[in-house]
C-alpha atoms as a PDB file:
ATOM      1  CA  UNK A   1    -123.566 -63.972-315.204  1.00  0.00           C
ATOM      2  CA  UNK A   2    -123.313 -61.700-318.636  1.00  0.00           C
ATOM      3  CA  UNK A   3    -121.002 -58.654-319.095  1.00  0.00           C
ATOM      4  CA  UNK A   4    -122.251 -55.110-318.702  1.00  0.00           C
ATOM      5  CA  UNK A   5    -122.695 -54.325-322.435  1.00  0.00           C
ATOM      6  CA  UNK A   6    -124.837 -57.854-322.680  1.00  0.00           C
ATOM      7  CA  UNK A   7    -127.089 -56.974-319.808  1.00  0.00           C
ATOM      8  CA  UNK A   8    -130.681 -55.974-320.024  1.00  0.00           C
ATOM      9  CA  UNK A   9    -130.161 -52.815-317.724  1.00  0.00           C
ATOM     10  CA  UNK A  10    -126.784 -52.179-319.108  1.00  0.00           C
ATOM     11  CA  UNK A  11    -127.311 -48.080-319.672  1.00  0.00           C
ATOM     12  CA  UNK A  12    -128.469 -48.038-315.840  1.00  0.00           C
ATOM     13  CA  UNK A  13    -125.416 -50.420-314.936  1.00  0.00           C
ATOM     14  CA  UNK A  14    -122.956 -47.591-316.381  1.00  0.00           C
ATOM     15  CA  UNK A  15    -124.964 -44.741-314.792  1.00  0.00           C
ATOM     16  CA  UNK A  16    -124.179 -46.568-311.610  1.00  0.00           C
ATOM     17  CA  UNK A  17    -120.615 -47.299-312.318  1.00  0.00           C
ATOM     18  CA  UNK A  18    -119.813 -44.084-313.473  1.00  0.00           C
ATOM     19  CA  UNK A  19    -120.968 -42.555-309.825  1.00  0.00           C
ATOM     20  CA  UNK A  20    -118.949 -45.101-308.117  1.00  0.00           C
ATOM     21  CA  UNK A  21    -116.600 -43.326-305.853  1.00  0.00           C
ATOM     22  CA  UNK A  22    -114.191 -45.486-306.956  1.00  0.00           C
ATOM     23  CA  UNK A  23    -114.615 -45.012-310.412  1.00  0.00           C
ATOM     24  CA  UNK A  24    -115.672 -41.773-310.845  1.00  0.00           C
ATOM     25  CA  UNK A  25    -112.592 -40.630-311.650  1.00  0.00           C
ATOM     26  CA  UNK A  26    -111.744 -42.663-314.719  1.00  0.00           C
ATOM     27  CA  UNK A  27    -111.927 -41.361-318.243  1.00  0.00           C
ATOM     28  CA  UNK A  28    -114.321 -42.465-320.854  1.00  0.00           C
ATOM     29  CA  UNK A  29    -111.402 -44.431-322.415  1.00  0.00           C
ATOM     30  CA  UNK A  30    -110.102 -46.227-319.107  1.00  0.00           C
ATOM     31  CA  UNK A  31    -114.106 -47.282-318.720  1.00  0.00           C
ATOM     32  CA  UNK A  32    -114.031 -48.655-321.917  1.00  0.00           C
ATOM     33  CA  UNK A  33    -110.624 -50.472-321.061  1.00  0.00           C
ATOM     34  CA  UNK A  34    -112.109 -52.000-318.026  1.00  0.00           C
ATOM     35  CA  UNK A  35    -115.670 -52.740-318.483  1.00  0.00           C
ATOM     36  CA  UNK A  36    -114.794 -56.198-320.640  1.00  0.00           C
ATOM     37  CA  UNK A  37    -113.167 -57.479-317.310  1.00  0.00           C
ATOM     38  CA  UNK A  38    -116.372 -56.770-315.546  1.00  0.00           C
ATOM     39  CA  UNK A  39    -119.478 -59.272-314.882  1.00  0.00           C
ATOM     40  CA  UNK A  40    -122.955 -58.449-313.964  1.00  0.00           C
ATOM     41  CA  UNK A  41    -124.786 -61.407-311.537  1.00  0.00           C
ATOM     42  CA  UNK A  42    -128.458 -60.802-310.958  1.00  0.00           C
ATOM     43  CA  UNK A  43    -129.370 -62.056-307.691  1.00  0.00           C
ATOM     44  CA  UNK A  44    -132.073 -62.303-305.373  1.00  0.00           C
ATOM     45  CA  UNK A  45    -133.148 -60.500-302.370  1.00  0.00           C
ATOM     46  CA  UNK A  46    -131.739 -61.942-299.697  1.00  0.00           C
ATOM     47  CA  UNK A  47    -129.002 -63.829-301.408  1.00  0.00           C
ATOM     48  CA  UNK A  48    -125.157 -63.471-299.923  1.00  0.00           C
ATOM     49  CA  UNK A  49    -123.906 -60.567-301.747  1.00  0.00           C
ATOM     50  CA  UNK A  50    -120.303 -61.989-301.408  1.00  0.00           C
ATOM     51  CA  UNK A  51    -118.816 -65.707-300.951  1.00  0.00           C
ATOM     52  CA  UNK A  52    -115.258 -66.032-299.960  1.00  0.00           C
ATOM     53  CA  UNK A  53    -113.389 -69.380-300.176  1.00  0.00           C
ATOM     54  CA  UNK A  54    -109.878 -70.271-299.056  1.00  0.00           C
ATOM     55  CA  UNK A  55    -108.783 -70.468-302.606  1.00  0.00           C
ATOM     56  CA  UNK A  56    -108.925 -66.741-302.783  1.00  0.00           C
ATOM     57  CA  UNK A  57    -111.617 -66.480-305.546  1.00  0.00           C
ATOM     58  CA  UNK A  58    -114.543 -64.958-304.441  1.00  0.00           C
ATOM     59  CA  UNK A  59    -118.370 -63.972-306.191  1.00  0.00           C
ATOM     60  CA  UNK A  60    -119.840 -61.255-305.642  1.00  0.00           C
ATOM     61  CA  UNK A  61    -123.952 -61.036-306.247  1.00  0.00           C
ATOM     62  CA  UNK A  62    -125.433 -57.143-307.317  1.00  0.00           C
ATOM     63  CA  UNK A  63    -129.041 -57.111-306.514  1.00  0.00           C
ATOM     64  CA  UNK A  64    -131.034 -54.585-308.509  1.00  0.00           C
ATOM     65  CA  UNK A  65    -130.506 -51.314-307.230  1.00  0.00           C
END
């Protein structure tokens, strides 16, 4: 796991983010606010993109796009 501005493919991580549906709408500034809290996990194909557990935290796995 690394943070976005750590990352390898960290420009192509915020090209994705920032055409997130979700996201799309956020300023420059509230990116900047937010992308510290975020955490890039390079997977493999065919790995479980999400694990839940009944302690309520969860991982979630981003292949490359």
């Amino acid at each position: 796991m690394s943070s976005v501005d750590s990352h390898a493919e960290k420009n192509v991580i915020r090209v994705q983010l920032a055409h997130n549906v979700v996201l799309k709408g956020m300023t420059a500034a509230q990116m900047v606010e937010l992308e510290p809290h975020l955490v890039v996990v390079d997977c493999q194909k065919g790995e479980a993109l999400l694990n839940q557990s009944s302690i309520s935290s969860s991982t979630a796995c981003s292949s490359a796009w």
